[in-house]
N, C-alpha and C. Protein backbone atom coordinates (compact mmCIF):
# COMPACT_ATOMS: atom_id res chain seq x y z
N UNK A 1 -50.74 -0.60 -178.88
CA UNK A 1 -49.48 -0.05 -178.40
C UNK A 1 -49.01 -0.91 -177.23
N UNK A 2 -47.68 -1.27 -177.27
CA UNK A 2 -47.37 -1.94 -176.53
C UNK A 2 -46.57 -0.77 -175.41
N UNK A 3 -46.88 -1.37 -173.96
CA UNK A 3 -46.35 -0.32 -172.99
C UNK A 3 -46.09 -1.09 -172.08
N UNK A 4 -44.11 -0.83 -171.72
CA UNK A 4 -43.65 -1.94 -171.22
C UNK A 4 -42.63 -1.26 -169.90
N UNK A 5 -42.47 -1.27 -168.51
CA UNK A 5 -41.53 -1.30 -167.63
C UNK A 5 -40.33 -2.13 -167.73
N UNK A 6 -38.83 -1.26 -167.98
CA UNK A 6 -37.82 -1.91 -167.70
C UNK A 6 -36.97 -1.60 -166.99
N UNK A 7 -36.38 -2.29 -165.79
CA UNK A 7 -35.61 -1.54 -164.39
C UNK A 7 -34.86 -2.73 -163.99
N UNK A 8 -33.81 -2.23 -163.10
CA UNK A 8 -32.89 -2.99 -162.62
C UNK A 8 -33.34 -3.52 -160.98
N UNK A 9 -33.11 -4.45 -160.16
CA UNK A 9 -33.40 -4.20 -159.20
C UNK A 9 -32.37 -5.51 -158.60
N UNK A 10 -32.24 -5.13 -156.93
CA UNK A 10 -31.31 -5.79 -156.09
C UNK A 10 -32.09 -6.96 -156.07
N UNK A 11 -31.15 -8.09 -155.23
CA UNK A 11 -31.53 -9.21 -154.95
C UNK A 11 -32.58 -8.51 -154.09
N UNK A 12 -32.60 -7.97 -152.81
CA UNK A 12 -33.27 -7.26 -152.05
C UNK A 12 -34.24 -6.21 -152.11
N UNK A 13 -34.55 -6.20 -153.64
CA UNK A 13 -35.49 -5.13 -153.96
C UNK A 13 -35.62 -4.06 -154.67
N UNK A 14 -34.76 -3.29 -154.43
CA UNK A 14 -34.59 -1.67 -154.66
C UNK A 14 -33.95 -1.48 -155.96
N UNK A 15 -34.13 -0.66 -156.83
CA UNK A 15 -34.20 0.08 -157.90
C UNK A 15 -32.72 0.94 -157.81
N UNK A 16 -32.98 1.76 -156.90
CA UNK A 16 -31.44 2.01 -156.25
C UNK A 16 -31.46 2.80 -154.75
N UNK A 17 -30.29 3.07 -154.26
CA UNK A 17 -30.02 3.53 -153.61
C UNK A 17 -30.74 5.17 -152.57
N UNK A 18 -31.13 5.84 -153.82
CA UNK A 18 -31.68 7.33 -153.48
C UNK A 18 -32.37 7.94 -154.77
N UNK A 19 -32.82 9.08 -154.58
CA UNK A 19 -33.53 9.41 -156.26
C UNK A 19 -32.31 9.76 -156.81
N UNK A 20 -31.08 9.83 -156.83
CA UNK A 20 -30.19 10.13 -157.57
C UNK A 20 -29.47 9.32 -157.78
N UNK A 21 -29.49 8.00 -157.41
CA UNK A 21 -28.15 7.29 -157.43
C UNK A 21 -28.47 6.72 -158.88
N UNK A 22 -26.58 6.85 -159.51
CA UNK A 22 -26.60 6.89 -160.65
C UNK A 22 -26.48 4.66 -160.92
N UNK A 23 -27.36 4.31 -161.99
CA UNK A 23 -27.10 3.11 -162.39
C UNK A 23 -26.15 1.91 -162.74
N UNK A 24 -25.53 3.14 -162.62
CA UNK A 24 -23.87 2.44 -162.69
C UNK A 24 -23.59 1.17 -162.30
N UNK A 25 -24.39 0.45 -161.40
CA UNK A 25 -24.16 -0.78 -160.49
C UNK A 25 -24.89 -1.65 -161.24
N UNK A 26 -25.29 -1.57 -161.98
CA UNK A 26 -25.70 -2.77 -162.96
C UNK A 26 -24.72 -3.61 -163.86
N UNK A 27 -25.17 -4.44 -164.16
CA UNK A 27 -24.21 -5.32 -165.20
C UNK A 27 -23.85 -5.14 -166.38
N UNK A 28 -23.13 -5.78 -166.93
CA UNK A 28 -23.13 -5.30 -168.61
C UNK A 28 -24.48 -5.88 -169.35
N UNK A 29 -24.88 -7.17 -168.58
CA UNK A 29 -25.40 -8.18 -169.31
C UNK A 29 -27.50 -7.08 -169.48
N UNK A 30 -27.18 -6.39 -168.04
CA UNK A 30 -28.52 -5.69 -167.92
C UNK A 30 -27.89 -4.42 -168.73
N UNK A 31 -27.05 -3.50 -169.11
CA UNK A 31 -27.10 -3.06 -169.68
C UNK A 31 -27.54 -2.90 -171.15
N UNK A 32 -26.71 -4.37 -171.70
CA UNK A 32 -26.75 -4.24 -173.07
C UNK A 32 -28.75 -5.49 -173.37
N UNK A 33 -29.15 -5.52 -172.66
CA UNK A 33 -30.46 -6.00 -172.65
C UNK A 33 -31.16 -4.29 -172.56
N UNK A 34 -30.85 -3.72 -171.73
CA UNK A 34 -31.79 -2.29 -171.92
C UNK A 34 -31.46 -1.44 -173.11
N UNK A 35 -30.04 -1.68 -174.01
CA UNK A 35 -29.88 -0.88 -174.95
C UNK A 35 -31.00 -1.24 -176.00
N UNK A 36 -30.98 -3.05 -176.44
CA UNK A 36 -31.86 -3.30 -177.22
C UNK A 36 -32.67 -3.11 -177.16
N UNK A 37 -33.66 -3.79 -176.08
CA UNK A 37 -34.76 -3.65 -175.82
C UNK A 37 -35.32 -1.78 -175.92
N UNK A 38 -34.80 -1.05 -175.23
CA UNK A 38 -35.49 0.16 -175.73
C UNK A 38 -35.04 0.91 -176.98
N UNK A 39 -34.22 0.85 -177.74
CA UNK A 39 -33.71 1.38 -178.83
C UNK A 39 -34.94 0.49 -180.03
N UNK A 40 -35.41 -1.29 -179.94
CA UNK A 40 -36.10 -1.54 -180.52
C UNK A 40 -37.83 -0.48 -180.20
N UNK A 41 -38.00 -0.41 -179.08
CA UNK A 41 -38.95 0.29 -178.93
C UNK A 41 -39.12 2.02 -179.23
N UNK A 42 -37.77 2.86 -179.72
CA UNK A 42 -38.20 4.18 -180.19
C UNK A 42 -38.37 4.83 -179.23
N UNK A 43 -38.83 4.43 -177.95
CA UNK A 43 -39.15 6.02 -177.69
C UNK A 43 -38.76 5.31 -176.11
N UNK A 44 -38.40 6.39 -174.92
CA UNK A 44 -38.08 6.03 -173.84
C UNK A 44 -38.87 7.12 -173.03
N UNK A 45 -39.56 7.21 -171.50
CA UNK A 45 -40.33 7.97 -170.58
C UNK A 45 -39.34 7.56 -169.60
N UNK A 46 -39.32 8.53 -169.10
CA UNK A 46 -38.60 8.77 -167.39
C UNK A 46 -38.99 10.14 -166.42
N UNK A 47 -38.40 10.00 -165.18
CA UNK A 47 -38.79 11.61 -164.23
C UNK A 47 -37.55 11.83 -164.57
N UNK A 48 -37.64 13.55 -163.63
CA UNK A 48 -36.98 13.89 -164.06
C UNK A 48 -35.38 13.30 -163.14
N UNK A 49 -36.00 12.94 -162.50
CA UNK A 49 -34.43 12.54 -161.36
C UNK A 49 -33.92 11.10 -162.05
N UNK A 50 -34.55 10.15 -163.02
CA UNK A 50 -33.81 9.45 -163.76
C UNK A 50 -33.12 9.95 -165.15
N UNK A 51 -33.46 11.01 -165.56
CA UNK A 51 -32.89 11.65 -166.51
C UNK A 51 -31.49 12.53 -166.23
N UNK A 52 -31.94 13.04 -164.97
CA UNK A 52 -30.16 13.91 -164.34
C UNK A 52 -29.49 12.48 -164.32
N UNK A 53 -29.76 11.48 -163.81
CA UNK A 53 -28.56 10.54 -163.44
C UNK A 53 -28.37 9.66 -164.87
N UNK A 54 -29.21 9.95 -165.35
CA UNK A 54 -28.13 9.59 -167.21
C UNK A 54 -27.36 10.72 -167.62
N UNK A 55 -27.16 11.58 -167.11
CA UNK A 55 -26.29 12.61 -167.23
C UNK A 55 -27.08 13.91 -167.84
N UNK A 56 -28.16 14.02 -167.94
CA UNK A 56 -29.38 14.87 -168.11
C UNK A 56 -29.11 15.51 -170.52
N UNK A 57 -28.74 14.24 -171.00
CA UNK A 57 -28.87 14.24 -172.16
C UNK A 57 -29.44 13.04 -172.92
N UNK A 58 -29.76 13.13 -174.06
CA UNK A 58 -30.78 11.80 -174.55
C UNK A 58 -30.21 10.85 -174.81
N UNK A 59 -30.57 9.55 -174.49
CA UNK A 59 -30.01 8.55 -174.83
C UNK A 59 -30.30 8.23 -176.66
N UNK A 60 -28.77 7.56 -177.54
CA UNK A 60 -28.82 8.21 -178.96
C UNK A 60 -30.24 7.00 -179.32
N UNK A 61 -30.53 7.35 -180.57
CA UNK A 61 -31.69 6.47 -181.17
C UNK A 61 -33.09 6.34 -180.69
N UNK A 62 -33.10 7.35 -179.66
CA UNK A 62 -34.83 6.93 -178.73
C UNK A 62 -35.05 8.21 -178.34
N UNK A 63 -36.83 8.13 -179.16
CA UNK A 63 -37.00 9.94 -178.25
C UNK A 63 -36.87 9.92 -177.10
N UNK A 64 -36.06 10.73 -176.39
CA UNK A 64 -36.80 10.53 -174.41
C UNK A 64 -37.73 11.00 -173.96
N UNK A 65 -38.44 11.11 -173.17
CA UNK A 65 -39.66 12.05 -172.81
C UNK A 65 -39.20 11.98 -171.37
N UNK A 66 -39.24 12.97 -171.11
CA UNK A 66 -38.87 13.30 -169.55
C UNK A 66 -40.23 14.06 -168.47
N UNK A 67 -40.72 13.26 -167.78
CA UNK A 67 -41.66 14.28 -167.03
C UNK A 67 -41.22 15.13 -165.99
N UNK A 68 -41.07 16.25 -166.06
CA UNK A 68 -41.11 17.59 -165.12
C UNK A 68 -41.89 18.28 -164.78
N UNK A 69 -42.00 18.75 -163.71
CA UNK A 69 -42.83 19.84 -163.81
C UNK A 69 -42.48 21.34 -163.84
N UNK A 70 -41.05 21.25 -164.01
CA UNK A 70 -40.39 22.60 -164.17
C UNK A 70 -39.66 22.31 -165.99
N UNK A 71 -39.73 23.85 -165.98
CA UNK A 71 -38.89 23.26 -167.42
C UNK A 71 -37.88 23.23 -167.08
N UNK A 72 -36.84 22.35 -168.56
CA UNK A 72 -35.69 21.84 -169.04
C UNK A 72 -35.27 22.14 -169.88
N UNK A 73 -33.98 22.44 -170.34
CA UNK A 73 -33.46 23.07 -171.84
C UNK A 73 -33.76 21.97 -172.66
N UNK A 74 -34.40 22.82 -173.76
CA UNK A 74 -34.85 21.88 -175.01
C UNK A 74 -33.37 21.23 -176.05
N UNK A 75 -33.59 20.04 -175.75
CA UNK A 75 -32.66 19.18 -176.50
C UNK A 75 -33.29 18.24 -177.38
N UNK A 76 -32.35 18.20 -178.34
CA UNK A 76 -32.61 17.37 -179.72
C UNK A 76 -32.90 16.33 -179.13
N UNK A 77 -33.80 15.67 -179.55
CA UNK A 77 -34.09 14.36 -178.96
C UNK A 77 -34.83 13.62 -177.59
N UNK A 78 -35.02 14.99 -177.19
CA UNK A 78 -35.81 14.88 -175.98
C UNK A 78 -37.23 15.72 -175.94
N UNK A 79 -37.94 15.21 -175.11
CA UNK A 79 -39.12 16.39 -174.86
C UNK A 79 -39.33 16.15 -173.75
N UNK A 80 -40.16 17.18 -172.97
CA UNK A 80 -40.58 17.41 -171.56
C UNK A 80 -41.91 17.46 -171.65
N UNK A 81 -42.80 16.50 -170.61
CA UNK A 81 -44.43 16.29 -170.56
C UNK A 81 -44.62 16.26 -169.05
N UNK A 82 -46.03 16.85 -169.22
CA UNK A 82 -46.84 16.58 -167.97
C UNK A 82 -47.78 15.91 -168.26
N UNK A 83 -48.08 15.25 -169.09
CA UNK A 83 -49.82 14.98 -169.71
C UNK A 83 -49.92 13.31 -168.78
N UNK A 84 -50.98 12.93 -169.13
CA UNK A 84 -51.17 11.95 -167.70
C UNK A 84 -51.32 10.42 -168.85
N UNK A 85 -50.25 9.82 -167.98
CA UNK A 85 -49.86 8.44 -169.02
C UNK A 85 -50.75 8.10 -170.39
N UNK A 86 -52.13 8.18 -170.06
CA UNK A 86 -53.45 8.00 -170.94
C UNK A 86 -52.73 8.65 -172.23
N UNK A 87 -52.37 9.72 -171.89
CA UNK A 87 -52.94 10.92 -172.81
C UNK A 87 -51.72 11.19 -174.04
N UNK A 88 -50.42 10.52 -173.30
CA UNK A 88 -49.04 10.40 -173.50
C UNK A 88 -49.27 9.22 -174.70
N UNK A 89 -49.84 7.94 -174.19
CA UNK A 89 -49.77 6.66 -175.35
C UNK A 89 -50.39 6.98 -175.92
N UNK A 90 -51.78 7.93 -176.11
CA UNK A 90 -52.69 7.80 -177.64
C UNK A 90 -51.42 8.73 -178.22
N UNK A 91 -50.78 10.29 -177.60
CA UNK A 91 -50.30 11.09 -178.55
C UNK A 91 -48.77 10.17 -179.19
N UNK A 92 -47.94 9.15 -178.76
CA UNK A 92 -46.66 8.41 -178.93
C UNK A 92 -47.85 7.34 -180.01
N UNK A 93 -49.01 6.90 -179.87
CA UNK A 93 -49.46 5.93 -180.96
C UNK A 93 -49.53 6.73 -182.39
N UNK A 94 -50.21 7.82 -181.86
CA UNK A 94 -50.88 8.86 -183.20
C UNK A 94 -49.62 9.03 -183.86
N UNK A 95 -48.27 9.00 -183.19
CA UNK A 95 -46.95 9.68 -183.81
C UNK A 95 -46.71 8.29 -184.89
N UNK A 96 -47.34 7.24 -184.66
CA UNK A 96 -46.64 5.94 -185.16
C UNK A 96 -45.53 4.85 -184.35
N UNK A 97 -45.39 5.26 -183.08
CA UNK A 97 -45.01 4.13 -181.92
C UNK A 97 -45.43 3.56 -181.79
N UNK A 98 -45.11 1.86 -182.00
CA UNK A 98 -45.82 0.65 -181.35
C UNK A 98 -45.43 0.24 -180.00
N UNK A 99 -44.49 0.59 -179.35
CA UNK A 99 -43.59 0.55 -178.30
C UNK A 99 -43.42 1.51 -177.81
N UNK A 100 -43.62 1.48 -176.50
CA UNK A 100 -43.02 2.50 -175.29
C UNK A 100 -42.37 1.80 -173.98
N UNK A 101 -41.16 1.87 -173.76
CA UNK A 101 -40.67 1.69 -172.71
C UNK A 101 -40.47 2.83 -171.48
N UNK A 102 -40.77 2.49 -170.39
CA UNK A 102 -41.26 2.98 -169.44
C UNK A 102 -39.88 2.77 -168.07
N UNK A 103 -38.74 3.93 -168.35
CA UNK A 103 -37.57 3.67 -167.85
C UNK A 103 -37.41 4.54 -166.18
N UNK A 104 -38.73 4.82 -165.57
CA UNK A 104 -38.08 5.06 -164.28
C UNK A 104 -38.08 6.60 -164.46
N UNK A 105 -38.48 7.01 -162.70
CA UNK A 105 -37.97 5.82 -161.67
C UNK A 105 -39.17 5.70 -160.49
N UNK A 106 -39.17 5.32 -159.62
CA UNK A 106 -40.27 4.62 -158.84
C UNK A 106 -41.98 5.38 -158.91
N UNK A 107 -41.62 7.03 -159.40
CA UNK A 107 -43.37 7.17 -159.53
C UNK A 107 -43.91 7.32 -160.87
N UNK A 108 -42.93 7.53 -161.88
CA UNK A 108 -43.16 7.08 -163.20
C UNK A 108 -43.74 5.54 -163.26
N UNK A 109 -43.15 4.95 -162.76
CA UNK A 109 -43.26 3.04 -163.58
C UNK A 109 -44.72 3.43 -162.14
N UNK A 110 -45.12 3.75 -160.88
CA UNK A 110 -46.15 4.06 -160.41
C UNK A 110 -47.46 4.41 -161.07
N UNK A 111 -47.34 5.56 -161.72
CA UNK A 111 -48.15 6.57 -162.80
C UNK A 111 -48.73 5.45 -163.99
N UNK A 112 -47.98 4.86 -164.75
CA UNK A 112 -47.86 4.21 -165.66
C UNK A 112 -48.67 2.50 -165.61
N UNK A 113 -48.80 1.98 -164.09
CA UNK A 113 -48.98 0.99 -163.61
C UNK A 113 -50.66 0.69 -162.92
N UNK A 114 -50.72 2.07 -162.20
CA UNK A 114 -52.15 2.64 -162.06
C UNK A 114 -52.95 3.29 -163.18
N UNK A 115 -52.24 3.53 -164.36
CA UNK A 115 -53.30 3.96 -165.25
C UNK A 115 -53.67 2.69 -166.28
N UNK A 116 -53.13 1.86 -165.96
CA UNK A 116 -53.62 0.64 -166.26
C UNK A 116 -52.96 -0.09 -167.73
N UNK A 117 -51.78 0.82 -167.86
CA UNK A 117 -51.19 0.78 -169.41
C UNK A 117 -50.13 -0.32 -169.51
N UNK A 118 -49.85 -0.85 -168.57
CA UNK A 118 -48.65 -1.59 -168.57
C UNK A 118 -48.36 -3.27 -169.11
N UNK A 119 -48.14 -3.79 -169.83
CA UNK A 119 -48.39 -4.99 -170.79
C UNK A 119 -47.06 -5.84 -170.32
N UNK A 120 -46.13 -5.55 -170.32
CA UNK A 120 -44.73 -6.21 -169.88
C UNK A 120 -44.00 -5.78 -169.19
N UNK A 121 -43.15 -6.61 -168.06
CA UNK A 121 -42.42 -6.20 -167.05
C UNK A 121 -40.80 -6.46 -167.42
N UNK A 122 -39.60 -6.21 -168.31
CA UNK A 122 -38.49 -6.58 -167.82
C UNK A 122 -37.65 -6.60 -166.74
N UNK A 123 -37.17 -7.14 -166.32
CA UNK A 123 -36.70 -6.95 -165.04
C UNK A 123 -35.60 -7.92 -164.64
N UNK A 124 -34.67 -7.14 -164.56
CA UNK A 124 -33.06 -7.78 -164.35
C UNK A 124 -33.00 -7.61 -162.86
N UNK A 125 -32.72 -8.53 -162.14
CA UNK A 125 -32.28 -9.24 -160.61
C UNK A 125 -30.82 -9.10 -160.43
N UNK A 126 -30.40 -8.26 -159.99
CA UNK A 126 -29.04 -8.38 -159.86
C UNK A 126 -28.09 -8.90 -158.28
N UNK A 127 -27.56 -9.80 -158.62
CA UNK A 127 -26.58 -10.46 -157.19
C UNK A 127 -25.64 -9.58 -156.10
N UNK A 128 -26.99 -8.62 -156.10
CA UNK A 128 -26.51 -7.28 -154.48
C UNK A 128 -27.40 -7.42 -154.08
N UNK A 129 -27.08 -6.65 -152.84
CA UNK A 129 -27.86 -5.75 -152.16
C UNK A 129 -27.80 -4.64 -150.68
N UNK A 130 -28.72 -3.77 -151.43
CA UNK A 130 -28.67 -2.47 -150.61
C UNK A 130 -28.80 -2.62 -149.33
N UNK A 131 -30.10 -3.08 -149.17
CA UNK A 131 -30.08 -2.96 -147.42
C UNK A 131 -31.70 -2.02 -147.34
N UNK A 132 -31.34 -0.70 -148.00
CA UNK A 132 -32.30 0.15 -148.12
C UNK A 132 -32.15 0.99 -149.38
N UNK A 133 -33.01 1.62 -149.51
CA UNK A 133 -33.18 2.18 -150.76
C UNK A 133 -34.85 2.52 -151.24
N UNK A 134 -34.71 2.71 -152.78
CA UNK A 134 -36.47 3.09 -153.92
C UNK A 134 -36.43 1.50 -154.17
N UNK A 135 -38.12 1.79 -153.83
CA UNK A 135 -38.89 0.11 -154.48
C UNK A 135 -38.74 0.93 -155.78
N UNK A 136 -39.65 -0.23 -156.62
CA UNK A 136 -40.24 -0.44 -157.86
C UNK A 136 -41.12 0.66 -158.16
N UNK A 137 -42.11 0.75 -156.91
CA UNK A 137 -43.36 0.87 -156.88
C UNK A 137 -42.79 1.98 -155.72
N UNK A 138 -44.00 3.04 -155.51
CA UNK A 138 -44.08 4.27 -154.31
C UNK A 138 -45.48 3.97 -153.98
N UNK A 139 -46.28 3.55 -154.29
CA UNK A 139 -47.68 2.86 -153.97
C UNK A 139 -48.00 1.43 -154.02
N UNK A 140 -49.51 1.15 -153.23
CA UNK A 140 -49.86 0.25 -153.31
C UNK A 140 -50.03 -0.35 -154.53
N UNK A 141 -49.64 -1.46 -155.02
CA UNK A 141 -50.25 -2.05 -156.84
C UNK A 141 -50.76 -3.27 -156.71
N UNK A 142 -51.20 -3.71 -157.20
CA UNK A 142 -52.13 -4.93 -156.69
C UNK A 142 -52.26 -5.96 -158.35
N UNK A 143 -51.31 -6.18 -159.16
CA UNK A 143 -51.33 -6.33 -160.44
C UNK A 143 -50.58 -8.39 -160.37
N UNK A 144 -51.53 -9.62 -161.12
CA UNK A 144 -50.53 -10.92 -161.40
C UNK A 144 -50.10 -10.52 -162.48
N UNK A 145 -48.64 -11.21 -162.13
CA UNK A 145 -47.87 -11.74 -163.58
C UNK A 145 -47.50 -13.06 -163.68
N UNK A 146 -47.36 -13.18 -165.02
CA UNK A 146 -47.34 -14.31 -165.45
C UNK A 146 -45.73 -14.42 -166.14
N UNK A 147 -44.89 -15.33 -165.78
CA UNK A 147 -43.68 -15.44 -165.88
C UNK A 147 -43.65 -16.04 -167.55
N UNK A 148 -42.86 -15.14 -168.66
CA UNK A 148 -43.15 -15.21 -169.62
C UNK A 148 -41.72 -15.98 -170.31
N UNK A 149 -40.18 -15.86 -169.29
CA UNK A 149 -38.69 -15.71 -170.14
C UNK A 149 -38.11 -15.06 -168.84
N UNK A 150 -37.29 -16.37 -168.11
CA UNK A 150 -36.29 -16.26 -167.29
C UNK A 150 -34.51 -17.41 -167.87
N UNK A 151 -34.09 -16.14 -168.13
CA UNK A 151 -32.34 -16.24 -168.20
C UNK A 151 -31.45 -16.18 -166.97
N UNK A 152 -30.73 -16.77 -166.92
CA UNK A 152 -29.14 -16.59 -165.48
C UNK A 152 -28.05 -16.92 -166.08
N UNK A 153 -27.48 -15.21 -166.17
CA UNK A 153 -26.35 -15.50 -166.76
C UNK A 153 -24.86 -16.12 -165.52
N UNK A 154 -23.93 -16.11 -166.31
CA UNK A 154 -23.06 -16.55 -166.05
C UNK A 154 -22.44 -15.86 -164.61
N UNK A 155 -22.70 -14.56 -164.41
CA UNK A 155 -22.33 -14.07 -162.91
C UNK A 155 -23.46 -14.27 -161.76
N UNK A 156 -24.31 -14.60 -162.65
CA UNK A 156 -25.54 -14.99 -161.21
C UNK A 156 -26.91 -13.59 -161.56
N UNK A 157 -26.61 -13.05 -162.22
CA UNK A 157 -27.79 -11.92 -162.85
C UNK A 157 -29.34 -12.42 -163.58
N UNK A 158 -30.14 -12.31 -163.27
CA UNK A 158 -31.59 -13.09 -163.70
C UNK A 158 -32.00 -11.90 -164.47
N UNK A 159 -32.36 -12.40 -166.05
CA UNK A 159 -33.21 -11.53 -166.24
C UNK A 159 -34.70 -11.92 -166.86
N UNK A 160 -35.90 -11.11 -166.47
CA UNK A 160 -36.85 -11.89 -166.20
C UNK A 160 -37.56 -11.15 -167.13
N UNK A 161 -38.80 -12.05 -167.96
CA UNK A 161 -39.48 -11.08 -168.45
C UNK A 161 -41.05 -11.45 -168.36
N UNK A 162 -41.94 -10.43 -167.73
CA UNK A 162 -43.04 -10.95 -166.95
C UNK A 162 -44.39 -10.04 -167.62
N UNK A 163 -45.45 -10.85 -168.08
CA UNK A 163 -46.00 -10.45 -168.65
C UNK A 163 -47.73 -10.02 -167.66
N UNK A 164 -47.78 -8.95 -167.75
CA UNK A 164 -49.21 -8.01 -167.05
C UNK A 164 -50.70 -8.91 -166.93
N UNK A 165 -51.06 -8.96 -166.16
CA UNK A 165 -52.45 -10.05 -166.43
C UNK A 165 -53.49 -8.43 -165.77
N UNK A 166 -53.76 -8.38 -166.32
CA UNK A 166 -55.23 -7.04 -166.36
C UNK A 166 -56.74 -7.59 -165.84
């Protein structure tokens, strides 16, 4: 099973702004790279504060899995988990997923990173920045990568794709 982090982040770092700030500030070019890329992969994981700021409905073509710890109205296409990353990829393999993308936001791609599951990093660089704001990461991680596929498009946007050394 392949289990992969994909996130946007400032020249300066940050993921965004607050746990709510909506993504909007990304590019087209990082957009339409996250449509493929996770729509090829089937199935999408997020908290729950990246799921309100997609407007708290499923994105079409990809199960979502949303972790809460409160419930959520059950929607087509979505499910709500607590189970602990481990336990999440054998039950998304057993379903027949070869792919899981791992969409945020800073203690999800956390969770996911410390349980040791993580194989690929996408990661679009975008030509801002906040100032302050959410890392990547809410903990210490201590993980090399190995630079696998770096693009710059035409507005100055990098998108990088960095592969997990375990």
């Amino acid at each position: 099973m392949k289990v992969f982090i994909i996130s946007c982040l400032t020249a300066d770092g940050y993921i965004g702004k607050h746990s709510t700030h909506a993504a909007m500030w990304t590019s087209k070019e990082d957009k339409k790279r996250f449509i493929e890329i996770t729509k090829r992969a089937g199935v999408i994981v997020m908290g729950q504060n990246t799921w309100t700021t997609l407007g708290g409905k499923p994105l079409k073509d990809r199960l979502n899995i949303v972790y809460s710890p409160t419930p959520l109205p059950t929607i087509e296409g979505m499910e709500v988990t607590m189970k602990s990353p481990t336990d999440l990829i054998a039950d998304l393999e057993s379903r027949g997923f070869k792919e899981v993308a791992i969409c945020g936001g800073s203690q999800i791609y956390t969770m996911f990173m410390k349980a040791g599951l993580v194989d690929t990093l996408y990661l679009t660089i975008e030509p801002v920045v906040f100032g302050d704001g959410m890392r990547l990461f809410k903990e210490d991680i201590d993980y090399k990568l190995t630079l696998a596929e770096c693009t710059k498009t035409d507005t100055g946007t990098l998108l990088l794709t960095y592969s997990v050394s375990r």
